[in-house]
PDB file of N, CA and C in Angstrom:
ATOM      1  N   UNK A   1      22.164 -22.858 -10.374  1.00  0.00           N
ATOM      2  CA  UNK A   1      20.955 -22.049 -10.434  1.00  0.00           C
ATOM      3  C   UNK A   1      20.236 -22.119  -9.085  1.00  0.00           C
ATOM      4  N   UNK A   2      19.706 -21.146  -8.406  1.00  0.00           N
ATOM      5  CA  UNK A   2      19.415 -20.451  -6.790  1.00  0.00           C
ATOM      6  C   UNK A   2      18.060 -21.415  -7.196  1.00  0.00           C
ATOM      7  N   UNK A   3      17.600 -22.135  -6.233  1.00  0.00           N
ATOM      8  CA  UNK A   3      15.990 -22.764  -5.881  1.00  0.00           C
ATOM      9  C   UNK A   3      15.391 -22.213  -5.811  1.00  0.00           C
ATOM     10  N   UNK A   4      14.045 -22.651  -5.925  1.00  0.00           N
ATOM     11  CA  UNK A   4      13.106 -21.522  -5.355  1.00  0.00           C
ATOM     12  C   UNK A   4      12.890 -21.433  -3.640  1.00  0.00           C
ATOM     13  N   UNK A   5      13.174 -22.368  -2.810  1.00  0.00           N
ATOM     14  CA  UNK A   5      13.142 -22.333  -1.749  1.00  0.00           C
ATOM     15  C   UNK A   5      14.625 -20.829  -1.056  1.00  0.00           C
ATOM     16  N   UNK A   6      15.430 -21.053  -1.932  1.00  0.00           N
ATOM     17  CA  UNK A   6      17.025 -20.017  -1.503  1.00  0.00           C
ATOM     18  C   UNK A   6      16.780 -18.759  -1.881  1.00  0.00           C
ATOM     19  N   UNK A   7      15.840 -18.569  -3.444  1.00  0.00           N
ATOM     20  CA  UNK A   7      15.321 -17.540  -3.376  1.00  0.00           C
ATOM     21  C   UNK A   7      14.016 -16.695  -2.697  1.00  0.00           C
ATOM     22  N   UNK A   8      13.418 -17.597  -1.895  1.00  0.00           N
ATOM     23  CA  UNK A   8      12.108 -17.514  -1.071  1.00  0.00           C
ATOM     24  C   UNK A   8      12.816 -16.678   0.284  1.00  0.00           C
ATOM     25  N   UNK A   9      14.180 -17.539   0.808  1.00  0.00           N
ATOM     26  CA  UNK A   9      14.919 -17.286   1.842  1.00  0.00           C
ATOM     27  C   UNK A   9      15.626 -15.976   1.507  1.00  0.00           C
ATOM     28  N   UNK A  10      15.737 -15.279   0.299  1.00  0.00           N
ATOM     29  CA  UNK A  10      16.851 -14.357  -0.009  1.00  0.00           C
ATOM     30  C   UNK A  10      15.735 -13.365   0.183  1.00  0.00           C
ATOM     31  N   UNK A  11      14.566 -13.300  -0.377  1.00  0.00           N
ATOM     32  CA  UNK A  11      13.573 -12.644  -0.281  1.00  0.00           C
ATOM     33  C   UNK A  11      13.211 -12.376   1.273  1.00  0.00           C
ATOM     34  N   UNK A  12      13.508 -13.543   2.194  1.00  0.00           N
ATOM     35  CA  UNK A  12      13.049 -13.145   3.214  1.00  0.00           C
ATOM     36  C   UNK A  12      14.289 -12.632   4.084  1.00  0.00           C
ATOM     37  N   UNK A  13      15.108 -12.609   3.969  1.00  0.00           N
ATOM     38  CA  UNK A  13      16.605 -11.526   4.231  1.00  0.00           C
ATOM     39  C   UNK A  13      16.711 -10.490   3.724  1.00  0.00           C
ATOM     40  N   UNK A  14      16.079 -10.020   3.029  1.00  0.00           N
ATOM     41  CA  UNK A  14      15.866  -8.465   2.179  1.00  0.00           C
ATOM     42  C   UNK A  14      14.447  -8.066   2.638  1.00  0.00           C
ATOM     43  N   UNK A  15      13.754  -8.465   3.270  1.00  0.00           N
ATOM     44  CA  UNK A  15      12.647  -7.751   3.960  1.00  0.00           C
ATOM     45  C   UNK A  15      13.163  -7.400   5.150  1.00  0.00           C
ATOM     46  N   UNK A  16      13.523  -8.272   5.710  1.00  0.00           N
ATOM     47  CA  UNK A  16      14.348  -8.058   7.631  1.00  0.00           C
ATOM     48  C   UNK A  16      14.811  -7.020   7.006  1.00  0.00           C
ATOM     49  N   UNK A  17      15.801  -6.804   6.256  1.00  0.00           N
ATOM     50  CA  UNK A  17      16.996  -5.568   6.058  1.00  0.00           C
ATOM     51  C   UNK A  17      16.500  -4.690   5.811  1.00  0.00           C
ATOM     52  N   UNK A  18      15.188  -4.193   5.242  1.00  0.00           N
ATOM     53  CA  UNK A  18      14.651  -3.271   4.806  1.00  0.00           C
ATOM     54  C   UNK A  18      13.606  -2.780   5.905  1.00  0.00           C
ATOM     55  N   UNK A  19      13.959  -3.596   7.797  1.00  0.00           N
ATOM     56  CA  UNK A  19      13.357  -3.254   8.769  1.00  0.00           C
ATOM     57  C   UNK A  19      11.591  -3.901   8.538  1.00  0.00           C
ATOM     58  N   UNK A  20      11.220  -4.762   7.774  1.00  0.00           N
ATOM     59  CA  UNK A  20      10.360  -5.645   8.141  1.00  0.00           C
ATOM     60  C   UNK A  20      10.322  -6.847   9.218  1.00  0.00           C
ATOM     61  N   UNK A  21       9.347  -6.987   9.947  1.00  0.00           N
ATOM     62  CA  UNK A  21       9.407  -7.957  11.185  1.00  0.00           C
ATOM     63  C   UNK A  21       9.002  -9.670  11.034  1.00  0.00           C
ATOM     64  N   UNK A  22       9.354 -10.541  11.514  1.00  0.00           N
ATOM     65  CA  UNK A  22       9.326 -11.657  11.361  1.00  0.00           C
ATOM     66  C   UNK A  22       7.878 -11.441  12.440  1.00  0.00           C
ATOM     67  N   UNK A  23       6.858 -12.330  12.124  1.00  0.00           N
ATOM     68  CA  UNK A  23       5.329 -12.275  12.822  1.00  0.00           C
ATOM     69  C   UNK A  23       5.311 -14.018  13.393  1.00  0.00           C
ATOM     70  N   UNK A  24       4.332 -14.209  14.667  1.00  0.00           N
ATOM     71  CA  UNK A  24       4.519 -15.539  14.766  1.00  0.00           C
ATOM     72  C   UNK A  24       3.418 -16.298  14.016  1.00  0.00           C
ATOM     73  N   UNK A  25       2.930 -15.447  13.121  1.00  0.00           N
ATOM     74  CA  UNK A  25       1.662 -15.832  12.464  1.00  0.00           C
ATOM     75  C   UNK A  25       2.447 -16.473  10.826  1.00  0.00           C
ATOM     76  N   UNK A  26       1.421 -17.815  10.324  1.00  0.00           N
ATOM     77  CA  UNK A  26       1.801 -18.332   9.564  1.00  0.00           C
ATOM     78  C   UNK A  26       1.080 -18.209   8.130  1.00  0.00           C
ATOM     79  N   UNK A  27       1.106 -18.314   6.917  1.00  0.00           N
ATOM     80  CA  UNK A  27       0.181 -17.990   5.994  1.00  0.00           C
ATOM     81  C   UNK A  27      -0.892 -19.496   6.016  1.00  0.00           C
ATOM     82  N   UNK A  28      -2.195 -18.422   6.026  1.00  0.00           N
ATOM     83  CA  UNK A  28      -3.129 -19.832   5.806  1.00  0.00           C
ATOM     84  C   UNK A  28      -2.947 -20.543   4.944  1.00  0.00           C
ATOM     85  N   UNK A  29      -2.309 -20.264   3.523  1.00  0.00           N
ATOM     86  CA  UNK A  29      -2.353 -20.693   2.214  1.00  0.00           C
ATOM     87  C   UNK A  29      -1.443 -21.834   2.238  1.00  0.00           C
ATOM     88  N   UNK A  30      -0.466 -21.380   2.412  1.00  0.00           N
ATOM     89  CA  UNK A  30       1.350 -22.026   2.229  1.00  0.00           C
ATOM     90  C   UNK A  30       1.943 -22.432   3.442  1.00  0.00           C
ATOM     91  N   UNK A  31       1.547 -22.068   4.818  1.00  0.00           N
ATOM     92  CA  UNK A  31       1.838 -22.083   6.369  1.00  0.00           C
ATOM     93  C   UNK A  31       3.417 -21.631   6.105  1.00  0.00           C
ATOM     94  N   UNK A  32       3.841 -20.573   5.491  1.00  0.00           N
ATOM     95  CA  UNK A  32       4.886 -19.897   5.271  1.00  0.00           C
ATOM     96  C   UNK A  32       5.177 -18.479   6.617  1.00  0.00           C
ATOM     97  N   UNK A  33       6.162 -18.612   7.115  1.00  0.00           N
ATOM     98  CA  UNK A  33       5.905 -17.217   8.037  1.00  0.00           C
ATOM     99  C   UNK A  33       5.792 -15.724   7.096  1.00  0.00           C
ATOM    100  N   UNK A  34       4.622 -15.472   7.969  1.00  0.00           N
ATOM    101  CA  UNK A  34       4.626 -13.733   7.634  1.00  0.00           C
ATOM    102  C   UNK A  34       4.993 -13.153   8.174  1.00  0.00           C
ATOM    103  N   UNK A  35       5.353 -11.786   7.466  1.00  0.00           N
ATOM    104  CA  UNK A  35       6.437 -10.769   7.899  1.00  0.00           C
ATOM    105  C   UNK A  35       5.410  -9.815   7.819  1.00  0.00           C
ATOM    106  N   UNK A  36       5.491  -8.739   8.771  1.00  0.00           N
ATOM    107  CA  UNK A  36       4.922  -7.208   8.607  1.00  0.00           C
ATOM    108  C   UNK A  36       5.863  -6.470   8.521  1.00  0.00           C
ATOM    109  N   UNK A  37       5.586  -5.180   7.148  1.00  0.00           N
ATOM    110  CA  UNK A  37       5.906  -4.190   6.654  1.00  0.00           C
ATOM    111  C   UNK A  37       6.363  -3.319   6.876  1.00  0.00           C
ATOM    112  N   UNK A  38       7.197  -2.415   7.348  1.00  0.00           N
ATOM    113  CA  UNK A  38       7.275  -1.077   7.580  1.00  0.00           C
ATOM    114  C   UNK A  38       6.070  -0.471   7.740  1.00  0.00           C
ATOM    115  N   UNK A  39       5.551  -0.585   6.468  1.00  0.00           N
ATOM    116  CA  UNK A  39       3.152   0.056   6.410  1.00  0.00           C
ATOM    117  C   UNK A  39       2.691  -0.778   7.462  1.00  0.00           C
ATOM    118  N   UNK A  40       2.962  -1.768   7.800  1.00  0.00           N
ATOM    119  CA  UNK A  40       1.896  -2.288   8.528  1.00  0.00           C
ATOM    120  C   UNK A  40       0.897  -3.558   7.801  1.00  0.00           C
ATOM    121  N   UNK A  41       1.524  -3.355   6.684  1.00  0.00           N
ATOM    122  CA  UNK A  41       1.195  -4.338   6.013  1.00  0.00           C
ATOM    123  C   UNK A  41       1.527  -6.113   6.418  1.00  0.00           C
ATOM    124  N   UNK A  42       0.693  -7.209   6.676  1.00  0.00           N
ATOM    125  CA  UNK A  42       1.206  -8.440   6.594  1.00  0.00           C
ATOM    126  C   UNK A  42       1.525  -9.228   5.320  1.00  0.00           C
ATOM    127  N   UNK A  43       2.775  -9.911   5.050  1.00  0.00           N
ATOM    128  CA  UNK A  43       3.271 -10.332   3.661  1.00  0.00           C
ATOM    129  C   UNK A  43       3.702 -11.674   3.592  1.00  0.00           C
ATOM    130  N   UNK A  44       3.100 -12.374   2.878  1.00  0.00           N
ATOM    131  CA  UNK A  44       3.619 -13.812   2.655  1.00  0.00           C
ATOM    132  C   UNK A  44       4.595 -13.757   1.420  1.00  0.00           C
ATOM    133  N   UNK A  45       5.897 -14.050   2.090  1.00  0.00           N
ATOM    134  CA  UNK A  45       6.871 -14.565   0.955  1.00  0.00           C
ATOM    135  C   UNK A  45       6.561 -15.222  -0.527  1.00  0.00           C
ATOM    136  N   UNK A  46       6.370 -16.039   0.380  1.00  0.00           N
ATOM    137  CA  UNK A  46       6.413 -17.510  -0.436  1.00  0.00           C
ATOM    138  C   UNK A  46       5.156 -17.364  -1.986  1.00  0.00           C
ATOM    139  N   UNK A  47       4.087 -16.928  -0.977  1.00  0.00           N
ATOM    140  CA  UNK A  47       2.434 -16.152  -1.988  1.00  0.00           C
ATOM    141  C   UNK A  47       2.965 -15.472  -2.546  1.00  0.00           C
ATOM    142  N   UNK A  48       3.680 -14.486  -2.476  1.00  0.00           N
ATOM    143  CA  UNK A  48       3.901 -13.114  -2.775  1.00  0.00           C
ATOM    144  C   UNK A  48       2.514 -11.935  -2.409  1.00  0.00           C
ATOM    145  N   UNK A  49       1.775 -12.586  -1.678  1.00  0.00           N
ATOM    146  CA  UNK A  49       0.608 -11.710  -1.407  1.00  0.00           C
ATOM    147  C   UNK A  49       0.550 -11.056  -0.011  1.00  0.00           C
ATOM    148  N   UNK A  50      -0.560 -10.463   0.236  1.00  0.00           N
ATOM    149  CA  UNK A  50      -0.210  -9.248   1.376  1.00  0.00           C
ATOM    150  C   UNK A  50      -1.345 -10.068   1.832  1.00  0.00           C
ATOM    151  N   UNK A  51      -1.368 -10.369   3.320  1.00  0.00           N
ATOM    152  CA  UNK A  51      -2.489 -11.429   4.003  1.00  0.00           C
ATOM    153  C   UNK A  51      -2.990 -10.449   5.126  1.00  0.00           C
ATOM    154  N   UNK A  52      -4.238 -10.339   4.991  1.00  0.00           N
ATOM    155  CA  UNK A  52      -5.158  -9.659   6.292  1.00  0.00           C
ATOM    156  C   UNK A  52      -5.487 -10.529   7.046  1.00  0.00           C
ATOM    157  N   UNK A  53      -5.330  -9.844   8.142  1.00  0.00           N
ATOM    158  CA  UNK A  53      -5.801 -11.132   9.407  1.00  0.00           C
ATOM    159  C   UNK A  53      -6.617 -10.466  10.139  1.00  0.00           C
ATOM    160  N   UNK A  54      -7.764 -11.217  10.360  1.00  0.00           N
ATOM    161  CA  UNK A  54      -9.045 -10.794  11.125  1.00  0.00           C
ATOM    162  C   UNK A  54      -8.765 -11.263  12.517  1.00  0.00           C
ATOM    163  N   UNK A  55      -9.084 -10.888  13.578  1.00  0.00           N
ATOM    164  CA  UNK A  55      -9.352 -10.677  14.782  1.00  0.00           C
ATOM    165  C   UNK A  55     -10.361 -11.219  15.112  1.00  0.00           C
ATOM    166  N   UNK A  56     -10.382 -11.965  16.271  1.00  0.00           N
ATOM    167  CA  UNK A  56     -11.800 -12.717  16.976  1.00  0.00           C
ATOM    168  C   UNK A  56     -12.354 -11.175  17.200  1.00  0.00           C
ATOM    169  N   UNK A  57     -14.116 -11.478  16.572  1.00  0.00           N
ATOM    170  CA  UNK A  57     -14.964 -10.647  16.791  1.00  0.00           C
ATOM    171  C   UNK A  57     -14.945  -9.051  15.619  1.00  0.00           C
ATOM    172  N   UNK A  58     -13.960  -9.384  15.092  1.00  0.00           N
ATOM    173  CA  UNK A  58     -13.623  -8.037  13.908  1.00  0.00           C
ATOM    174  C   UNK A  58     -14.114  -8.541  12.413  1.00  0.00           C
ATOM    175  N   UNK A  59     -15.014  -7.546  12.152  1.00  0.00           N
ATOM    176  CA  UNK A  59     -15.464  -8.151  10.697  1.00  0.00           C
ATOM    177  C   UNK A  59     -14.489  -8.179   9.446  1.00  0.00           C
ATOM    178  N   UNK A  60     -14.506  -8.874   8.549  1.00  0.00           N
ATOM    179  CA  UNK A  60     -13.974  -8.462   7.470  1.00  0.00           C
ATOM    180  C   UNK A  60     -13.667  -7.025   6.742  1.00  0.00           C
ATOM    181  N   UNK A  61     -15.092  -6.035   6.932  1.00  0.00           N
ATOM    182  CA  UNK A  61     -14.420  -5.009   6.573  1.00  0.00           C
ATOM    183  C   UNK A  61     -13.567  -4.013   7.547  1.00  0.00           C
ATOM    184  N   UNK A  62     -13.756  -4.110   9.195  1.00  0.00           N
ATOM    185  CA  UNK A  62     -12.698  -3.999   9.828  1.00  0.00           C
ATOM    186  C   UNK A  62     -11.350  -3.993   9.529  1.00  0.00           C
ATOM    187  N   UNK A  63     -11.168  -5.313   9.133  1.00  0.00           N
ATOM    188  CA  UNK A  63      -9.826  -5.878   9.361  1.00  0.00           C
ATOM    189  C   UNK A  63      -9.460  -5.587   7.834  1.00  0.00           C
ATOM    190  N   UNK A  64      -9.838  -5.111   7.054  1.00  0.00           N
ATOM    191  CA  UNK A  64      -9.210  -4.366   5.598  1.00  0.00           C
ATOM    192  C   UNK A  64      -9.504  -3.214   5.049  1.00  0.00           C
ATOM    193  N   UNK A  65      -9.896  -2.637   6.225  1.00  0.00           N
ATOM    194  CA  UNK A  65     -10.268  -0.785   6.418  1.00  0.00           C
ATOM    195  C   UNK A  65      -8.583  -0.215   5.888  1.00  0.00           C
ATOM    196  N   UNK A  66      -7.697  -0.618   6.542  1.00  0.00           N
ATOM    197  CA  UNK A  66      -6.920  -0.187   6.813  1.00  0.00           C
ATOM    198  C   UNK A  66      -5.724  -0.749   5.400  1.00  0.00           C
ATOM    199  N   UNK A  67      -5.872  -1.403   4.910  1.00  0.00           N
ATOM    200  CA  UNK A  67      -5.378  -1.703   3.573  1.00  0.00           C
ATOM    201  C   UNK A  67      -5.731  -0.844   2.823  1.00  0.00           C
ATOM    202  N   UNK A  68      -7.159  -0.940   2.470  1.00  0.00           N
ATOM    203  CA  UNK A  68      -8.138  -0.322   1.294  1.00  0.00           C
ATOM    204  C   UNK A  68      -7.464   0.955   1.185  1.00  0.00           C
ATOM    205  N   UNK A  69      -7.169   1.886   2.628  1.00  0.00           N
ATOM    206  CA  UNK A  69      -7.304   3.648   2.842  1.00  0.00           C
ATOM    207  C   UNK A  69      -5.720   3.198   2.359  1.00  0.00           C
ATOM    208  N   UNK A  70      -4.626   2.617   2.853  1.00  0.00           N
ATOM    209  CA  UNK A  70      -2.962   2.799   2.201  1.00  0.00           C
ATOM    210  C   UNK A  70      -3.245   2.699   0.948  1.00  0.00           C
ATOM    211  N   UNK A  71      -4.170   1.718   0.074  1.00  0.00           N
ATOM    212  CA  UNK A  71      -4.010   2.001  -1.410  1.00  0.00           C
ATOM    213  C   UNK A  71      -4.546   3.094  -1.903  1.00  0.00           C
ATOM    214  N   UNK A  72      -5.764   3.238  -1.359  1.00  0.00           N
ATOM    215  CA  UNK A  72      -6.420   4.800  -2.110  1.00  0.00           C
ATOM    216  C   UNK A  72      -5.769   5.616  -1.794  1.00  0.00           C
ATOM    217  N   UNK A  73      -4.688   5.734  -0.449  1.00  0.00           N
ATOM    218  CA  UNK A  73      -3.787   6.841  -0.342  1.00  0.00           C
ATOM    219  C   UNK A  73      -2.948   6.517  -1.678  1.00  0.00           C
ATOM    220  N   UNK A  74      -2.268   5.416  -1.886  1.00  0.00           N
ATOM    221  CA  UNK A  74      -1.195   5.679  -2.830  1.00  0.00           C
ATOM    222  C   UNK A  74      -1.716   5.872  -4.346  1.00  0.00           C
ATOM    223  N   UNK A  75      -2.749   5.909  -4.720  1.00  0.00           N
ATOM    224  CA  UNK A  75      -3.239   6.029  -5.953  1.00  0.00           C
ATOM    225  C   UNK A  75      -4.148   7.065  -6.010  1.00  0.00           C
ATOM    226  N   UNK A  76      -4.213   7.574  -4.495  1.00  0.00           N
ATOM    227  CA  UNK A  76      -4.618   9.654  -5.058  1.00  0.00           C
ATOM    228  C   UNK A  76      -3.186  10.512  -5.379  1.00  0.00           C
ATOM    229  N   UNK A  77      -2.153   9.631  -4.499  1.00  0.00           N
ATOM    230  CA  UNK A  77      -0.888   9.972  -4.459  1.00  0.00           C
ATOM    231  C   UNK A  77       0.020   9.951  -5.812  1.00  0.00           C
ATOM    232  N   UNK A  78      -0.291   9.355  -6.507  1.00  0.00           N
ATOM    233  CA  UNK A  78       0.540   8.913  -8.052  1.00  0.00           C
ATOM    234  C   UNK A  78      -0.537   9.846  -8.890  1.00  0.00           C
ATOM    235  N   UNK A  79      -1.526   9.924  -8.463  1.00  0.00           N
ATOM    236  CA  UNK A  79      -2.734  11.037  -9.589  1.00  0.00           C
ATOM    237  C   UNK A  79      -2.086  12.150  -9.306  1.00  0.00           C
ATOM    238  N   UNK A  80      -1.898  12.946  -8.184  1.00  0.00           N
ATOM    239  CA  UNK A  80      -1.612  14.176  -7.719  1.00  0.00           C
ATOM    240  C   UNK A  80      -0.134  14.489  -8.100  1.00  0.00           C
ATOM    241  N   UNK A  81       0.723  13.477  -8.402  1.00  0.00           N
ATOM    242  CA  UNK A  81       1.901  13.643  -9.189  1.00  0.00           C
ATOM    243  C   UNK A  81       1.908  13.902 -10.314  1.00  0.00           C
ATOM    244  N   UNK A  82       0.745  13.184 -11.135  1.00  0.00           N
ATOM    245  CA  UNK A  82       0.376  13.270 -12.575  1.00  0.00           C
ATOM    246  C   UNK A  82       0.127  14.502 -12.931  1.00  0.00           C
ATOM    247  N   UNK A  83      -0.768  15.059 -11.938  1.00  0.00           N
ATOM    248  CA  UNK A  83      -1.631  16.387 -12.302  1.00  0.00           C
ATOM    249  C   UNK A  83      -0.729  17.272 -12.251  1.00  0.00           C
ATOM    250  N   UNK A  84       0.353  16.822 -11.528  1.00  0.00           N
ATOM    251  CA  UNK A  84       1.343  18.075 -11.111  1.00  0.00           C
ATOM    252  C   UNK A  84       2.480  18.115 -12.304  1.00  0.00           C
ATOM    253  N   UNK A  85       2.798  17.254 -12.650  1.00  0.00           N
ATOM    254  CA  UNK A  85       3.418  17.151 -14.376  1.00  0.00           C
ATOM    255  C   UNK A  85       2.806  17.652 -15.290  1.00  0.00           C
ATOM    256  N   UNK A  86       1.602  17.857 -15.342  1.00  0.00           N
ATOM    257  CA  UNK A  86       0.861  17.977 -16.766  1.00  0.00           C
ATOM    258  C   UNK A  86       0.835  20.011 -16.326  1.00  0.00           C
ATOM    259  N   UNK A  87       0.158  20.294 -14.793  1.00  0.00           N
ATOM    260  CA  UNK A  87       0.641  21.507 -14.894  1.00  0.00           C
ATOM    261  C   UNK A  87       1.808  22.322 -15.129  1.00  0.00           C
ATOM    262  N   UNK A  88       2.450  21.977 -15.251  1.00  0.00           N
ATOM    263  CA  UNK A  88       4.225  22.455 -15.222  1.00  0.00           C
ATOM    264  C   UNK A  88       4.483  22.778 -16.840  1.00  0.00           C
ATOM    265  N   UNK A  89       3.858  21.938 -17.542  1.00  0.00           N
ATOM    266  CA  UNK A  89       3.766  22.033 -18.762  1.00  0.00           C
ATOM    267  C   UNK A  89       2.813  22.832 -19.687  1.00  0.00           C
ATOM    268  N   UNK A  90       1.784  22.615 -19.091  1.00  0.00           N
ATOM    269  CA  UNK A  90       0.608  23.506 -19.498  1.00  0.00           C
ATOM    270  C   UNK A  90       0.701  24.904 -19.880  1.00  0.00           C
ATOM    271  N   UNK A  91      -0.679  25.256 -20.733  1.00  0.00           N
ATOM    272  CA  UNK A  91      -0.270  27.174 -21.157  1.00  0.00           C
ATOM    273  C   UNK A  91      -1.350  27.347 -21.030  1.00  0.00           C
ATOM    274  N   UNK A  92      -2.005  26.547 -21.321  1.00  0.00           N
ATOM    275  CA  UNK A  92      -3.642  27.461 -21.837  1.00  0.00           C
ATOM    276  C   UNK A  92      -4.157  27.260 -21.037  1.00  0.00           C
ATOM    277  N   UNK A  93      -4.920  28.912 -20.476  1.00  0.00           N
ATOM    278  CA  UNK A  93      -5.456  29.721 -19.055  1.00  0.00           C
ATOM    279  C   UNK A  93      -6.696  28.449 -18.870  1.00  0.00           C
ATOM    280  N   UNK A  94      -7.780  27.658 -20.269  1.00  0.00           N
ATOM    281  CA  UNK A  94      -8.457  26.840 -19.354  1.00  0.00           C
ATOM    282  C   UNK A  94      -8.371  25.287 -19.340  1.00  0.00           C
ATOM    283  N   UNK A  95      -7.580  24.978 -19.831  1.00  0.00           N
ATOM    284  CA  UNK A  95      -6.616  23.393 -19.223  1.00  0.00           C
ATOM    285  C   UNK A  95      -6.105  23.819 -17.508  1.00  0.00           C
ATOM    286  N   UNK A  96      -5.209  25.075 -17.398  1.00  0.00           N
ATOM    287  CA  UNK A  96      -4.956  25.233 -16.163  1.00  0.00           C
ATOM    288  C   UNK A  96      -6.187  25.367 -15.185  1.00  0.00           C
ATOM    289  N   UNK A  97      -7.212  25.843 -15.299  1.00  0.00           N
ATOM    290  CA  UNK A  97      -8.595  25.999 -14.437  1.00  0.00           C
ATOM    291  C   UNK A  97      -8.618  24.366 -14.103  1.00  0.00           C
ATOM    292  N   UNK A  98      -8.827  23.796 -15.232  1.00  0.00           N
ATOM    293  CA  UNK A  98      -9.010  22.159 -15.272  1.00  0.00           C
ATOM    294  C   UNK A  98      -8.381  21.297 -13.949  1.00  0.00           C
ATOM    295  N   UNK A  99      -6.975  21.523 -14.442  1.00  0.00           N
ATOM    296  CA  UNK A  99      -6.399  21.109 -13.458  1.00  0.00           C
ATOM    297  C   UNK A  99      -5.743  21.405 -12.099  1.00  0.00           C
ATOM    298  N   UNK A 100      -6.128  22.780 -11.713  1.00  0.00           N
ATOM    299  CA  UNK A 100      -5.824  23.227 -10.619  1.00  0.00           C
ATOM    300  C   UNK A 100      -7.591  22.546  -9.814  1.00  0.00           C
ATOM    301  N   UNK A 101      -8.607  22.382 -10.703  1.00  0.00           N
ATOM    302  CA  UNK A 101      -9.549  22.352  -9.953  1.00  0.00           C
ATOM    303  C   UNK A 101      -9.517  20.534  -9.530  1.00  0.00           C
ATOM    304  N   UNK A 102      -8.738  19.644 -10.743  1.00  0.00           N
ATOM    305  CA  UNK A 102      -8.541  18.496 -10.674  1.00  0.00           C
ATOM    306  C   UNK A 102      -7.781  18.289  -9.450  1.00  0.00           C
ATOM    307  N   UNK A 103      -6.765  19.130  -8.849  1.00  0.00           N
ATOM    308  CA  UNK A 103      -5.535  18.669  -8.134  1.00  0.00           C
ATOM    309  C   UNK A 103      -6.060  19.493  -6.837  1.00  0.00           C
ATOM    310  N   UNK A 104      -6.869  20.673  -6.606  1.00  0.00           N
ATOM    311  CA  UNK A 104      -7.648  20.632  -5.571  1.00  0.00           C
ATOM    312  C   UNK A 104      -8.617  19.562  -5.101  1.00  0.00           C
ATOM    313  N   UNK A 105      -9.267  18.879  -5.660  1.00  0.00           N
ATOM    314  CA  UNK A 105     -10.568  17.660  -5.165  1.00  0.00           C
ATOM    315  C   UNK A 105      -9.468  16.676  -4.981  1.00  0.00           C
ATOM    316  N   UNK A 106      -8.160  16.322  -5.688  1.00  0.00           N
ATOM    317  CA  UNK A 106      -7.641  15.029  -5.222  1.00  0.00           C
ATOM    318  C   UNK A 106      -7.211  15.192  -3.717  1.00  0.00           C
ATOM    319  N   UNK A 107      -6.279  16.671  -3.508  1.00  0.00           N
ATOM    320  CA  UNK A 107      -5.837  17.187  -2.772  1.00  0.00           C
ATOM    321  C   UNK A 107      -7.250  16.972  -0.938  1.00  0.00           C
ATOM    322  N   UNK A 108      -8.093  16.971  -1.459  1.00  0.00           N
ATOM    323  CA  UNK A 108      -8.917  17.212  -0.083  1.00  0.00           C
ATOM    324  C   UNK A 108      -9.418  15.750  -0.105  1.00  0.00           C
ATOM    325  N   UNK A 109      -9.443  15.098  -0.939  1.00  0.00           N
ATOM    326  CA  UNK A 109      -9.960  13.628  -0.854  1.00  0.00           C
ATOM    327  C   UNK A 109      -8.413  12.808   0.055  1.00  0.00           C
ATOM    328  N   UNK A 110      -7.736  13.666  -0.189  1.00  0.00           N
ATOM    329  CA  UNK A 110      -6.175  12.851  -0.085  1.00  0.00           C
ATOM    330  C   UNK A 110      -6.098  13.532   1.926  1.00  0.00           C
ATOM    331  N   UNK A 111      -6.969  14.558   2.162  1.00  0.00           N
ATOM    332  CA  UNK A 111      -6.990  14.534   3.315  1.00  0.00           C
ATOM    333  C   UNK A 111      -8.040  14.269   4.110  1.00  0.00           C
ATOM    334  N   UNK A 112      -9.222  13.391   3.641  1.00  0.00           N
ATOM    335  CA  UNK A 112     -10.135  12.892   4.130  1.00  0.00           C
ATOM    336  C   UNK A 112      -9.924  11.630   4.633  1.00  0.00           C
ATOM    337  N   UNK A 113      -9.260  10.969   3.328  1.00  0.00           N
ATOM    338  CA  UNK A 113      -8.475   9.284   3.705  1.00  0.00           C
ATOM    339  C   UNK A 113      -7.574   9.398   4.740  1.00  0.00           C
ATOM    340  N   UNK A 114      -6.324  10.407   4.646  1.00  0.00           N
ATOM    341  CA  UNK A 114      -5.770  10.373   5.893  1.00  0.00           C
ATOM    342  C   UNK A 114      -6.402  10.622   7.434  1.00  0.00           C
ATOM    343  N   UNK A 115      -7.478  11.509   7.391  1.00  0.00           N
ATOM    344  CA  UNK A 115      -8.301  11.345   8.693  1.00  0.00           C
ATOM    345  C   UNK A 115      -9.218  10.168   9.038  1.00  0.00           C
ATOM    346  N   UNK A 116      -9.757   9.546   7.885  1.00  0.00           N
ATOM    347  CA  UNK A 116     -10.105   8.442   7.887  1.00  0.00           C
ATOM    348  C   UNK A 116      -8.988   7.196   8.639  1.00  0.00           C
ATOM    349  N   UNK A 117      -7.729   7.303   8.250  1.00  0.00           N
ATOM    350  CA  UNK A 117      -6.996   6.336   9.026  1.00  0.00           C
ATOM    351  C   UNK A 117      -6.661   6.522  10.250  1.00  0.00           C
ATOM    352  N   UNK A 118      -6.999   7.927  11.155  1.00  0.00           N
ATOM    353  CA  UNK A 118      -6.908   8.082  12.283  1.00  0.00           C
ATOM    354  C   UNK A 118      -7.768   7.868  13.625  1.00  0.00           C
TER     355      UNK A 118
END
């Protein structure tokens, strides 16, 4: 039966492969190396948690601006899928008003966050 240390290590051979980077930064928690993401995300193995790292002189909400906007991107992103299933199915002329007007506001919120990350 695989350790938890071999499976910590297997975990961290399937991030490299999946083009995640080995960081020289260590987790405060576990002093485990972190890896950054493809997103940009920083990831402790070992935690299983995603670790923000602040910058001399960068506030806290600085330094998790940029988390916060990838999740609200991905969870206007899974709504706007939703909405888009339920239309496909739909008949009645004002359920469709509903949700064309639902999947327009996600739709412009979904391009506010992205200018927001720029």
């Amino acid at each position: 039966m695989p350790t938890k240390e071999s499976k910590e290590l297997q975990s961290m051979v399937d991030l490299l492969k999946k083009g995640a980077t080995l960081t020289e930064l260590s987790c405060p928690a576990c002093a485990s190396p972190l890896f950054k993401l493809k997103s940009g995300e920083i990831w402790c193995v070992k935690c299983q948690k995603r670790v923000v790292v602040v910058k001399e002189g960068q506030t806290d909400e600085e330094a998790t601006r940029p988390v916060l906007l990838n999740s609200l991107e991905t969870t206007v992103l899974t709504k706007i899928q939703e909405v888009e299933k339920k239309l496909k199915e739909e008949t009645d002329p004002a359920q469709l008003e509903k949700l064309t007007t639902t999947l327009t506001s996600l739709l412009e919120n979904l391009e506010k966050i992205k200018k927001m990350k720029h």
